[in-house]
Each structure stands twice: as structure tokens, then as C-alpha cells.
Protein backbone atom coordinates (compact mmCIF):
# COMPACT_ATOMS: atom_id res chain seq x y z
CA UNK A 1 21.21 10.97 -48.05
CA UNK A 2 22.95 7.87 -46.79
CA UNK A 3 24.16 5.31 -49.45
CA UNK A 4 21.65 2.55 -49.85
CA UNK A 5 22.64 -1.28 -49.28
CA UNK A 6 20.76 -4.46 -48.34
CA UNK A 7 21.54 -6.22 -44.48
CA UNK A 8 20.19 -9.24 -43.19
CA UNK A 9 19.29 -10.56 -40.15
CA UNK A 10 15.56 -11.30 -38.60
CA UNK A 11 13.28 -9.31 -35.94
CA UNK A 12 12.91 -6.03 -34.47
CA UNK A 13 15.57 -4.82 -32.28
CA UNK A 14 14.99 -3.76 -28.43
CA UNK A 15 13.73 -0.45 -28.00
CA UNK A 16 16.06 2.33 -30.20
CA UNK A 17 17.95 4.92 -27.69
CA UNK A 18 18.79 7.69 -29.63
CA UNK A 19 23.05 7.24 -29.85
CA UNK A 20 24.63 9.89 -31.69
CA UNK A 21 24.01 13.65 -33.22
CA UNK A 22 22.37 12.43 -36.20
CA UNK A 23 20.14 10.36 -33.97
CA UNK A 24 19.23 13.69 -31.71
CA UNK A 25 18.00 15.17 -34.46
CA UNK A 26 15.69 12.69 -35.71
CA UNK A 27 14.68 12.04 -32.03
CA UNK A 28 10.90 13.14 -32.64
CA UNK A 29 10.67 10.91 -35.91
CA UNK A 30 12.28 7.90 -34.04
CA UNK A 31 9.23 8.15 -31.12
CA UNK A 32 6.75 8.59 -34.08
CA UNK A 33 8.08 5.66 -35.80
CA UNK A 34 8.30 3.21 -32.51
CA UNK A 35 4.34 4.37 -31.84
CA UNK A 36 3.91 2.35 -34.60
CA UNK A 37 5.82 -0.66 -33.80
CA UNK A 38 5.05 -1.04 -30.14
CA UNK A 39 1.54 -0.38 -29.53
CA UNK A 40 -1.53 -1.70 -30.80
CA UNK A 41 -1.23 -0.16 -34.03
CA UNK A 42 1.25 -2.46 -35.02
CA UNK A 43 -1.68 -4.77 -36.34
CA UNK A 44 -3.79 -1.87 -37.99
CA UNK A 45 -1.02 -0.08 -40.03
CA UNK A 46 -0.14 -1.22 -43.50
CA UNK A 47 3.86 -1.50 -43.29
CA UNK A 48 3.96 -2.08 -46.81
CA UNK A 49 2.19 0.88 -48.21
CA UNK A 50 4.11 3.50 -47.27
CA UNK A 51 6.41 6.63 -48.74
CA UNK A 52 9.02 8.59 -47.18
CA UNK A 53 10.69 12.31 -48.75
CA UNK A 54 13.42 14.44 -48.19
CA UNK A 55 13.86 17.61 -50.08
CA UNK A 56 15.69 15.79 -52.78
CA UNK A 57 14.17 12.57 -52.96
CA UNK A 58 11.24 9.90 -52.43
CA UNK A 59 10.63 6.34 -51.71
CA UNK A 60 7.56 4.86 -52.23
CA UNK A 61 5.85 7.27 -54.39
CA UNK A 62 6.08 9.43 -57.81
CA UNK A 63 4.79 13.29 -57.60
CA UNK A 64 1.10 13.20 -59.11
CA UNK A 65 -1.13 16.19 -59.48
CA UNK A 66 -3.66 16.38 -56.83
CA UNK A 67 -7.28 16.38 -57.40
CA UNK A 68 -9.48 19.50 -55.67
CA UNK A 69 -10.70 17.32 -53.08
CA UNK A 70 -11.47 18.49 -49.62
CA UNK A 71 -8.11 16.44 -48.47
CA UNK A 72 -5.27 15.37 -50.73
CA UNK A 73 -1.46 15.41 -51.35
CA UNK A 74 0.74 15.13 -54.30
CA UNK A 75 1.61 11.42 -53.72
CA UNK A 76 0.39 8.74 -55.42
CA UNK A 77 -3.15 6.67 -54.61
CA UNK A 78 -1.10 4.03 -53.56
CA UNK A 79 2.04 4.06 -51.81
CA UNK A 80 4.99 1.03 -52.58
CA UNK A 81 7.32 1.64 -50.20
CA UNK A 82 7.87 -0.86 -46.85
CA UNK A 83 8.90 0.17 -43.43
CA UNK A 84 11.13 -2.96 -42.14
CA UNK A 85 11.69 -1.46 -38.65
CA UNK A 86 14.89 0.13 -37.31
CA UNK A 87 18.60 -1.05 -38.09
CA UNK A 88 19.50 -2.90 -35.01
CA UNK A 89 21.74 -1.24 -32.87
CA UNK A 90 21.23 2.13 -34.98
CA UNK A 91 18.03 4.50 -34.30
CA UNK A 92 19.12 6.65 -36.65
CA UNK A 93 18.20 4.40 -39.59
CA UNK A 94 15.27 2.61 -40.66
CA UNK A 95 15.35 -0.27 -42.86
CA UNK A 96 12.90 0.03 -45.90
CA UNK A 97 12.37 -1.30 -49.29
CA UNK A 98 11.67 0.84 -52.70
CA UNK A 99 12.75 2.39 -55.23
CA UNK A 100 14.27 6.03 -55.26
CA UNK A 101 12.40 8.79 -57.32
CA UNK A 102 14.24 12.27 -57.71
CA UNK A 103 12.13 15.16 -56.50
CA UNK A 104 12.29 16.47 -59.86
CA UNK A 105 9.36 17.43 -61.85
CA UNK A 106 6.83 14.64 -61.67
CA UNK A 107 9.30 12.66 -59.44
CA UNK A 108 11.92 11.03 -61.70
CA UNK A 109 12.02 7.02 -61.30
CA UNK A 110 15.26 5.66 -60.83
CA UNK A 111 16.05 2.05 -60.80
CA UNK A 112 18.18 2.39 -57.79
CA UNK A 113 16.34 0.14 -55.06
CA UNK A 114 16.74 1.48 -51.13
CA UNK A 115 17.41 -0.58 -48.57
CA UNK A 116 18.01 1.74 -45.73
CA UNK A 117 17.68 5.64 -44.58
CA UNK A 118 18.92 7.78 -42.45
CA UNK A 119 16.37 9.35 -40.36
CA UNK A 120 18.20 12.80 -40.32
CA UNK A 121 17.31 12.87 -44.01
CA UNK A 122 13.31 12.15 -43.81
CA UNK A 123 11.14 15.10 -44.44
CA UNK A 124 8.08 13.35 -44.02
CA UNK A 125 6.52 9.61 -43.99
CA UNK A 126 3.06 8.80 -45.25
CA UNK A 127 1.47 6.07 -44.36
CA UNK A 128 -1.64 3.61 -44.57
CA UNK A 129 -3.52 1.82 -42.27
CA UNK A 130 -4.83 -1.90 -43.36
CA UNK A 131 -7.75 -2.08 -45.61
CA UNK A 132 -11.15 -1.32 -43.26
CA UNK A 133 -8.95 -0.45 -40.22
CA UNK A 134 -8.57 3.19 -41.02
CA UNK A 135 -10.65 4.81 -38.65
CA UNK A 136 -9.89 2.05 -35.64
CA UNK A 137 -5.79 3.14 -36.64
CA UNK A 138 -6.72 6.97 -36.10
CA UNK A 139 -8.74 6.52 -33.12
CA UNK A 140 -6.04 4.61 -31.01
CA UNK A 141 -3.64 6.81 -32.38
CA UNK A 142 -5.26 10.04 -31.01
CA UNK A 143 -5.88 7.83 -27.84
CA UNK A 144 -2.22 7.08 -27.55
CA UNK A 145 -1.20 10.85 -28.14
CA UNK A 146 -3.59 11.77 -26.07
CA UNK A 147 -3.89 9.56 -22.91
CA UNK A 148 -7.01 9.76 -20.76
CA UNK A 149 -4.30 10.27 -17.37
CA UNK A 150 -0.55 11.07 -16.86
CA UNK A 151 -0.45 9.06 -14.34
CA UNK A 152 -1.10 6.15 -16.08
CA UNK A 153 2.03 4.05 -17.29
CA UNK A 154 3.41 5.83 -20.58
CA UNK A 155 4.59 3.61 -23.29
CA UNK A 156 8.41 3.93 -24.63
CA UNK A 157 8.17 6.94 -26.37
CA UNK A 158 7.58 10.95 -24.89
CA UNK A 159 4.59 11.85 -22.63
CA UNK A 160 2.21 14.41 -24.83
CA UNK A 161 0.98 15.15 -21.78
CA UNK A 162 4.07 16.51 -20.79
CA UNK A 163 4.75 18.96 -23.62
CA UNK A 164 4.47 22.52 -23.32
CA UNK A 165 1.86 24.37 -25.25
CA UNK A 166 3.90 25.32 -28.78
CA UNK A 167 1.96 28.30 -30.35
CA UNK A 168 4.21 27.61 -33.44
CA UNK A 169 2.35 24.08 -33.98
CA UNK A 170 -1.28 23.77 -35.36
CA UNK A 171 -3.79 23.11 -32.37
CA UNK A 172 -4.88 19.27 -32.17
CA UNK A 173 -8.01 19.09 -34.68
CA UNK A 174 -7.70 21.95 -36.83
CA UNK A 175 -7.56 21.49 -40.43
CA UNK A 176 -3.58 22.81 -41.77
CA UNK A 177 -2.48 22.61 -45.29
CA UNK A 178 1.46 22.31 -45.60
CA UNK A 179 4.49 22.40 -47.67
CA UNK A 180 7.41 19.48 -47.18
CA UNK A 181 10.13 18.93 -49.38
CA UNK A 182 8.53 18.25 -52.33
CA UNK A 183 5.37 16.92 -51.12
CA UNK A 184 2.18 19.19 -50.63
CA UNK A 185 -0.73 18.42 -48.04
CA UNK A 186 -3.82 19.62 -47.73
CA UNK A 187 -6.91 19.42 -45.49
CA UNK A 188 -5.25 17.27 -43.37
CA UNK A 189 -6.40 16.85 -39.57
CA UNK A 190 -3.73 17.50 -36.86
CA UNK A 191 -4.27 14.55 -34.19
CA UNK A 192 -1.25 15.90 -32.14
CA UNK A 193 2.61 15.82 -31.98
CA UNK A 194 5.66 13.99 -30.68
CA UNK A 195 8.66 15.97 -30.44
CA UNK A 196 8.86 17.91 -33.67
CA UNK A 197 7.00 16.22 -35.57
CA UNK A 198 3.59 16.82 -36.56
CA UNK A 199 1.08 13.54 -36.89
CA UNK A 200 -2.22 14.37 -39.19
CA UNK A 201 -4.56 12.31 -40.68
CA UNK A 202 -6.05 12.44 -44.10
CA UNK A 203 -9.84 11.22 -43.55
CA UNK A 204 -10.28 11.71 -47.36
CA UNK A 205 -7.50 9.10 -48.67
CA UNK A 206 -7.56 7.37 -45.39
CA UNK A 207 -3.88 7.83 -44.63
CA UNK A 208 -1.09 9.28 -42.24
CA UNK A 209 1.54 11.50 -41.79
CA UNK A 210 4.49 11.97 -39.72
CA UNK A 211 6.41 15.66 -40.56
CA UNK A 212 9.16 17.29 -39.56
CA UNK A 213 8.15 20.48 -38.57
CA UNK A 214 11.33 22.01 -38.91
CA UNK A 215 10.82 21.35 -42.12
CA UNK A 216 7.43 22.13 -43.42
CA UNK A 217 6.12 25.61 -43.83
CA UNK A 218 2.63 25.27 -42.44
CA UNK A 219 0.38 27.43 -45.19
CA UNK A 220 -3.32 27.51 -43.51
């Protein structure tokens, strides 16, 4: 993991370009990541209730048991981390604020606040979407993964339409439980993919996630 440390400076910078190998391998979580910051679920995502996990480490959340619900995960009800956007002239990091836990047990709580990450080193990001926007977040969001016509102007980030059929990846819709890092997901709804990386939905805690499917093992 990259060593944490506070920048300044205001606003979003232009469109990231992935730049250098770290970058290239992160490419799929970068496109995920801009989805939500250029289109119109910019307004209907909560950028301050978020987590994000590595096999090491989390930001945002502790480790909690999970209940036997029909959906859950292993993070907490409510999620404390904030997505600031990307570091300006570097795709490869994203600017957040939280404090580190150590994937450890029940997730150990440090005091050591982060300030930035390196993409290459995110498992997985949950997020939520702004209180009563839940299911008008996950609609647009299969909409935008999912566009009505490839002809139709594509916004900055890959085509789905244009992917190959993966057998390795869940079909859009079914119901996958997975292991990531430490974090473990169940009953969650695959709405599609960018890249490698897996976007689900979690219609029982009303949240998201964004997973490296290099780095899950997918159980069901």
C-alpha cells in the first residue's frame, strides 16, 4: 500500500488516462470509479459513505459478523470512508478520507488517517447511494452498463457492449456470493462489468460494489 499523506488543491481533474503500469492494472477500477463521477450518478451516490479493502487493509469500515440475511457482507451498517475523486494528474490514485483498519480479526482500528490510495492496491469498494435514491442509483447504473444501442454516443469509460462474452464472470442478474480480501459478500446481484471488475448490487443493505475479479474467488 502507498504511504498516506494529505494534498490540497480544489475540483476534479479532466478525465484520468491511465499513465503508467500501476495505472494498467487498475484500468477496470479507474472506468468503474469515473462512472461514478461523470454521469448522472454523480448526484445519487453517497461519496461519503463509502469503504475500500485490500487483502491487508480497510478504509471506511471494521469487519462485523454478518447477519443470515438473504444479502449481506462483513462490513459495517454504515460505511465512513469518502471518495474525494482522483489525484490530479495521477489515475492511479484516488484521494479519500478515513481511517485505516488492519484486516486482522475483527478489523483492527488504527489511528492512522488516509488521505490517498493507490488503485493497484484496492480489492474492492463498497459503496452507498443517497438516502431514498437507492433504487433510481441501480437503475441508471444498469442503464449505463447496459446501453439501449452501440451506436449511441458512449460516455468516457469502455463500451459493455463491446466486451466479449467472459464465461469466467457471473452472467448479468444472477445472484453470486464471493470472497475479497478480507471482505465476504453474499446474495449480491451482478448488474454487469467494466473491465475486470465486477459491479453488484446489494438490494438488501441498499449498497454497491466494485471488485476486482482477479481478486475474488467467486463461491456460488
Amino acid at each position: 500500500m502507498q504511504e498516506s499523506y494529505y494534498t490540497t488543491g480544489g475540483g476534479r481533474p479532466p478525465v484520468p488516462q491511465p499513465q503508467t503500469d500501476g495505472a494498467q492494472r487498475s484500468e477496470g477500477m479507474v472506468q468503474a470509479l469515473q462512472m461514478l463521477l461523470r454521469s448522472g450518478l454523480s448526484g445519487l451516490v453517497d461519496f461519503g459513505a463509502t469503504a475500500f479493502w485490500s487483502d491487508t487493509f480497510l478504509v471506511g469500515s471494521a469487519l462485523v459478523q454478518p447477519t443470515a440475511a438473504a444479502a449481506y457482507d462483513n462490513l459495517d451498517d454504515t460505511l465512513t470512508a469518502s471518495f474525494g475523486g482522483f489525484t490530479p494528474c495521477a489515475c492511479e490514485f484516488i484521494d479519500v478520507t478515513g481511517t485505516l483498519y488492519l484486516a486482522v480479526g475483527a478489523g483492527v482500528e488504527t489511528d492512522i488517517p488516509v488521505t490517498r490510495l493507490a488503485l493497484e492496491d484496492v480489492d474492492g469498494v463498497a459503496f452507498a447511494a443517497v438516502a431514498g435514491d437507492y433504487q433510481s442509483a441501480r437503475a441508471l447504473m444498469s442503464r449505463i452498463l447496459h446501453p439501449a444501442s452501440c451506436r449511441d454516443a458512449c460516455p468516457p469509460y469502455p463500451d459493455p457492449c463491446c466486451e466479449p462474452c467472459d464465461p469466467d464472470f457471473p452472467a448479468v442478474g444472477r445472484t453470486v456470493a464471493l470472497v475479497t480480501g478480507p471482505v465476504v459478500i453474499v446474495g449480491a446481484v451482478m448488474l454487469g462489468r467494466i473491465g475486470d471488475v465486477l459491479v453488484l448490487a446489494n438490494d438488501t443493505d441498499e449498497r454497491f460494489y466494485f471488485i476486482d475479479a482477479d481478486k475474488a474467488q467467486i463461491i456460488r
